[in-house]
N, C-alpha and C. Protein backbone atom coordinates (compact mmCIF):
# COMPACT_ATOMS: atom_id res chain seq x y z
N UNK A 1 16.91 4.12 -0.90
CA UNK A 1 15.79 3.90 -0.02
C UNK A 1 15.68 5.08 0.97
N UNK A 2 14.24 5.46 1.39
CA UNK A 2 14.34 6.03 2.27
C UNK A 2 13.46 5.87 3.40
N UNK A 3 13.39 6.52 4.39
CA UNK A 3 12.54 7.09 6.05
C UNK A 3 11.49 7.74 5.43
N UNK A 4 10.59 6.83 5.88
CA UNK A 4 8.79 7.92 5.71
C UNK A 4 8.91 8.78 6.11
N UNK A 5 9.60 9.24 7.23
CA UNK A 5 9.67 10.98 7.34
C UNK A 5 10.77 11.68 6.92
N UNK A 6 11.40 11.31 6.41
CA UNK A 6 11.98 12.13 5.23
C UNK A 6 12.07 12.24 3.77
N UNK A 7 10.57 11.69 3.48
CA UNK A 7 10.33 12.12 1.76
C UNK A 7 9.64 13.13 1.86
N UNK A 8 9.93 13.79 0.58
CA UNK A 8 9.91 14.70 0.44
C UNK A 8 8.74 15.50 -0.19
N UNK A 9 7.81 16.49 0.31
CA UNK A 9 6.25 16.45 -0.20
C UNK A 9 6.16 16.48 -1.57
N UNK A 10 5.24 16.21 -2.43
CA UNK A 10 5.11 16.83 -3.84
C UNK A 10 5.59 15.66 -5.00
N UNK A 11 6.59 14.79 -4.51
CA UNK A 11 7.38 14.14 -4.67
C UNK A 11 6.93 12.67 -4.96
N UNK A 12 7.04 11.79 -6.18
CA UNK A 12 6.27 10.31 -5.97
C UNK A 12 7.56 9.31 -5.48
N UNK A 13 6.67 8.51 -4.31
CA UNK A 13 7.38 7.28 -4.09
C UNK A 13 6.80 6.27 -4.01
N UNK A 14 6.95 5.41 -4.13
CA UNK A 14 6.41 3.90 -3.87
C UNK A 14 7.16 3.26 -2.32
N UNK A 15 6.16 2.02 -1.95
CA UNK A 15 6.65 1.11 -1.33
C UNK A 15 6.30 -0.39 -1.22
N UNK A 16 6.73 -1.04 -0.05
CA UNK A 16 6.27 -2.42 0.08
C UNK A 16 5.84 -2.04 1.02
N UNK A 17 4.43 -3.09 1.31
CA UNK A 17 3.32 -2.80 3.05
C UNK A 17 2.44 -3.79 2.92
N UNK A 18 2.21 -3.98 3.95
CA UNK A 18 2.08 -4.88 4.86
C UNK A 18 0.48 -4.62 5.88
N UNK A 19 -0.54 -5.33 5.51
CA UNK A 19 -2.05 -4.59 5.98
C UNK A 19 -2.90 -6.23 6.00
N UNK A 20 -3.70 -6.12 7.32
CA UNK A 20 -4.82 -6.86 7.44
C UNK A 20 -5.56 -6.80 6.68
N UNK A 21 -6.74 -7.12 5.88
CA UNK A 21 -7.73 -6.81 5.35
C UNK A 21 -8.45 -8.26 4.72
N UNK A 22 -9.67 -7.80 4.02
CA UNK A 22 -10.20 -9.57 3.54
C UNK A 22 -10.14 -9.70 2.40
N UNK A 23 -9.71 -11.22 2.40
CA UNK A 23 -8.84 -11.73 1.16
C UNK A 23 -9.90 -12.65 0.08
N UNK A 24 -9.75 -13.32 -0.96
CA UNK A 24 -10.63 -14.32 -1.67
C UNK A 24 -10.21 -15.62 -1.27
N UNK A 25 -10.67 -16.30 -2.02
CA UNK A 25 -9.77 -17.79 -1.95
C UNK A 25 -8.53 -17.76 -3.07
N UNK A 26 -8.20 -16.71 -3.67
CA UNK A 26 -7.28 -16.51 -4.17
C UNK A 26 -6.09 -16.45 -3.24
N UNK A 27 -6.03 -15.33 -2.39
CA UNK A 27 -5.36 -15.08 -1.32
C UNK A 27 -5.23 -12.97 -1.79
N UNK A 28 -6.16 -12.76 -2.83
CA UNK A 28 -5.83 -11.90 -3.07
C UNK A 28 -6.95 -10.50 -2.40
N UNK A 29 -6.77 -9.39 -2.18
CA UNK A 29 -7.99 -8.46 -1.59
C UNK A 29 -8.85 -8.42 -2.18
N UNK A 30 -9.94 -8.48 -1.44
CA UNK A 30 -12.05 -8.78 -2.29
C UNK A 30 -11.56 -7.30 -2.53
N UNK A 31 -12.63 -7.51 -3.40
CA UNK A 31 -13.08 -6.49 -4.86
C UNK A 31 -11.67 -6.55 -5.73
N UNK A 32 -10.61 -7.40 -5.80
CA UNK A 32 -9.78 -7.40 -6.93
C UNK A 32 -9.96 -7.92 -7.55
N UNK A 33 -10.49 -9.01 -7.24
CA UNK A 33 -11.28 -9.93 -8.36
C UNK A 33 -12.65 -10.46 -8.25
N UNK A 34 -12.58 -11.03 -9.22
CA UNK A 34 -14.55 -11.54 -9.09
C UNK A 34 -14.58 -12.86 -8.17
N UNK A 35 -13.55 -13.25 -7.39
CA UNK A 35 -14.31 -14.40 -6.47
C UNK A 35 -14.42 -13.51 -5.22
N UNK A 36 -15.59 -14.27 -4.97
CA UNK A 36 -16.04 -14.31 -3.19
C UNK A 36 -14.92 -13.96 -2.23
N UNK A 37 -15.46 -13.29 -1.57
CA UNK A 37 -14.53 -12.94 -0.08
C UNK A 37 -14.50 -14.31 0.71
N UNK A 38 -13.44 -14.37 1.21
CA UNK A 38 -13.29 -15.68 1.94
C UNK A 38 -13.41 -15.42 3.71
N UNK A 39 -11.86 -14.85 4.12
CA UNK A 39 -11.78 -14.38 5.29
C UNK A 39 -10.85 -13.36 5.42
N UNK A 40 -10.27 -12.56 6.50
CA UNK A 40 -9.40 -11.82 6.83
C UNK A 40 -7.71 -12.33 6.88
N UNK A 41 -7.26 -11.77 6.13
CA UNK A 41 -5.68 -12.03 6.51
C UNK A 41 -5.01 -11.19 5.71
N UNK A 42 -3.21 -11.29 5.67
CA UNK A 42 -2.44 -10.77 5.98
C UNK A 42 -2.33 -10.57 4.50
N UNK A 43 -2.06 -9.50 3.64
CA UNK A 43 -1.85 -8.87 2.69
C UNK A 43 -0.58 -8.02 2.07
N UNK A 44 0.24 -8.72 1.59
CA UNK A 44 1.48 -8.10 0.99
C UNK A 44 1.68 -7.40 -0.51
N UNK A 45 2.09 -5.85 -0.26
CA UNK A 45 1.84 -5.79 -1.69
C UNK A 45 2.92 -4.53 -1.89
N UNK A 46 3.10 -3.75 -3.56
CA UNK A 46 3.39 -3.01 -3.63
C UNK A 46 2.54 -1.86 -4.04
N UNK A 47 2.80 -0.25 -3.43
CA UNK A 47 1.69 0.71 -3.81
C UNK A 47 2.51 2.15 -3.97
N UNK A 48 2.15 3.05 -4.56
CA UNK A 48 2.39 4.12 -4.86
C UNK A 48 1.55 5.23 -3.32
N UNK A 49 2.32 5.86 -2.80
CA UNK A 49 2.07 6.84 -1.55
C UNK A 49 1.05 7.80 -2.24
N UNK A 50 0.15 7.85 -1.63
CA UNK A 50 -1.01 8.79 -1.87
C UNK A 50 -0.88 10.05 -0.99
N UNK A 51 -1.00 9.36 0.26
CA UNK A 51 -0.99 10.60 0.99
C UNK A 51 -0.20 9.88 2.49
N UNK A 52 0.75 10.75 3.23
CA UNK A 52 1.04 10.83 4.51
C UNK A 52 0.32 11.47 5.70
N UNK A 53 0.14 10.88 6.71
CA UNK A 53 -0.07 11.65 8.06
C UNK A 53 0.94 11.27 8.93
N UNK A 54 1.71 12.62 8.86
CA UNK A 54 2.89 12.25 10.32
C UNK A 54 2.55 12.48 11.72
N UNK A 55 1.54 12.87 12.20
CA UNK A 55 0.94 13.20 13.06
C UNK A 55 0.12 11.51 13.79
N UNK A 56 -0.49 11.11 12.59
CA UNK A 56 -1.24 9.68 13.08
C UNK A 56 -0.14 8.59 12.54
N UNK A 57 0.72 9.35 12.32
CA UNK A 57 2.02 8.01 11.47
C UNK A 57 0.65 7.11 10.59
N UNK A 58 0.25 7.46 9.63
CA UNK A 58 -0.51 6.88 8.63
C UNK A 58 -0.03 7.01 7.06
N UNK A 59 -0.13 6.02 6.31
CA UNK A 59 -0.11 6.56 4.40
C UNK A 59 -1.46 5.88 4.08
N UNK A 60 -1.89 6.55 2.90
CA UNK A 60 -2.54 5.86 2.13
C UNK A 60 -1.94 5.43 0.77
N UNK A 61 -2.15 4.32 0.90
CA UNK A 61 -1.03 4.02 -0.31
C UNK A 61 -2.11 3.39 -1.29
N UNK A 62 -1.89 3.48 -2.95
CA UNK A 62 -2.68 2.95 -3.67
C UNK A 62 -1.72 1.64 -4.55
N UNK A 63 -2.28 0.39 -4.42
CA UNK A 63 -1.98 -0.85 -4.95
C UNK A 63 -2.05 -1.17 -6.44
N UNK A 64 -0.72 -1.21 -7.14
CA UNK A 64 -0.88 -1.21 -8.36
C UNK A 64 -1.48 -1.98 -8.77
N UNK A 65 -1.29 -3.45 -7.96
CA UNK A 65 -1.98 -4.53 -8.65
C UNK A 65 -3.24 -4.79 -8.22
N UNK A 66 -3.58 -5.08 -7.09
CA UNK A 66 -5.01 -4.75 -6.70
C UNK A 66 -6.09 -3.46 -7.69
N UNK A 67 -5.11 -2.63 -7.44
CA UNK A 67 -5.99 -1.28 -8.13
C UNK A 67 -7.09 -1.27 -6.76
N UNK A 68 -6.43 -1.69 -5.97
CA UNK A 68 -6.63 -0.77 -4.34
C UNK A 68 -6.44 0.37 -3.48
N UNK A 69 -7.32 0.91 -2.96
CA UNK A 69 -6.32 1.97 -1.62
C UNK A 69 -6.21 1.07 -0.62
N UNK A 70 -5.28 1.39 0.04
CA UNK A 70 -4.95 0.80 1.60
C UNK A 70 -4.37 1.94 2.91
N UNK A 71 -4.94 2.00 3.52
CA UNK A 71 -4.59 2.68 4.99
C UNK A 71 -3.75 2.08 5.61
N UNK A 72 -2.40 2.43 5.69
CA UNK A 72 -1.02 1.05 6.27
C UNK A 72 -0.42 2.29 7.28
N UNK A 73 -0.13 1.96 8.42
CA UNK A 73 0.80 2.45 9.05
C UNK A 73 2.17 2.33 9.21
N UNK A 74 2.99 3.40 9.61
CA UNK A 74 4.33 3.86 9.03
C UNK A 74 5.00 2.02 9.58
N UNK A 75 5.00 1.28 10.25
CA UNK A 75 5.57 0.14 10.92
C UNK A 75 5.74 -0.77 9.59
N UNK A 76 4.55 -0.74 9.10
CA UNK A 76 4.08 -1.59 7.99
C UNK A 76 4.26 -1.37 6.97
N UNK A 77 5.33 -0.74 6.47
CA UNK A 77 5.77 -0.21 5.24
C UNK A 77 7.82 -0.01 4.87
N UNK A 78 7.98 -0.85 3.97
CA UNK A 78 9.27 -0.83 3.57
C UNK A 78 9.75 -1.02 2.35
N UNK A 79 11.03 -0.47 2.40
CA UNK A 79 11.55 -0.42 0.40
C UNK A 79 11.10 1.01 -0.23
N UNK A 80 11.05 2.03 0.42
CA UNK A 80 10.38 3.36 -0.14
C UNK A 80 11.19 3.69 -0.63
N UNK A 81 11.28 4.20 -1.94
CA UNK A 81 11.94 4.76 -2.88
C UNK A 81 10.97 5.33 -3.77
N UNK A 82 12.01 6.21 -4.54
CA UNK A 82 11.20 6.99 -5.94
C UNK A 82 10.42 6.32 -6.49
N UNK A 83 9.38 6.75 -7.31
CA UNK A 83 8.49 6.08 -8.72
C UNK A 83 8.91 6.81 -9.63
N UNK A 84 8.76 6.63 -10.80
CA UNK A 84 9.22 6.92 -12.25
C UNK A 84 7.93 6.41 -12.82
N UNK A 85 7.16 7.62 -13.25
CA UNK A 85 6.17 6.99 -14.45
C UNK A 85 6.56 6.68 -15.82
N UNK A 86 6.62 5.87 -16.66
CA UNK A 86 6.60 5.68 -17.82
C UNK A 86 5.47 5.27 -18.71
N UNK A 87 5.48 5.71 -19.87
CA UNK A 87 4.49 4.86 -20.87
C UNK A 87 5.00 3.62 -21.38
């Protein structure tokens, strides 16, 4: 595991995070699926690091399962480690 500020650029990692946003009656983020937006709440997921800002302590992380982006700040993010793509 590591410290968001010490991975390393160029480099893929994943994490777990943690983001407000609006959910279905699934409980899952609108536009992941075809039901209706319901209301706002609390969203747990895993995503691959897109991009860092250490300056605004920001990632954009993209949601495998959603097939989301998410804007999560560094607080809201844990379990960072490597990715390994495979076929």
């Amino acid at each position: 595991m590591y410290k968001i500020e010490d991975i390393t650029p160029g480099k893929s990692y994943g994490c777990r995070f943690r983001v407000t946003t609006m959910l279905d009656i699934d409980g899952k983020p609108s536009g992941s699926s075809d039901a209706p937006p319901k209301s706002p709440g609390v969203y747990e997921g895993f995503g691959i690091i897109q991009k860092r800002d250490l300056k605004n302590r920001l990632l954009e992380v993209y949601d495998t399962t959603a097939r989301k982006m998410f804007r999560v700040d560094f607080e809201s993010i844990w379990d960072v480690d490597d990715v390994e793509y495979v076929d």
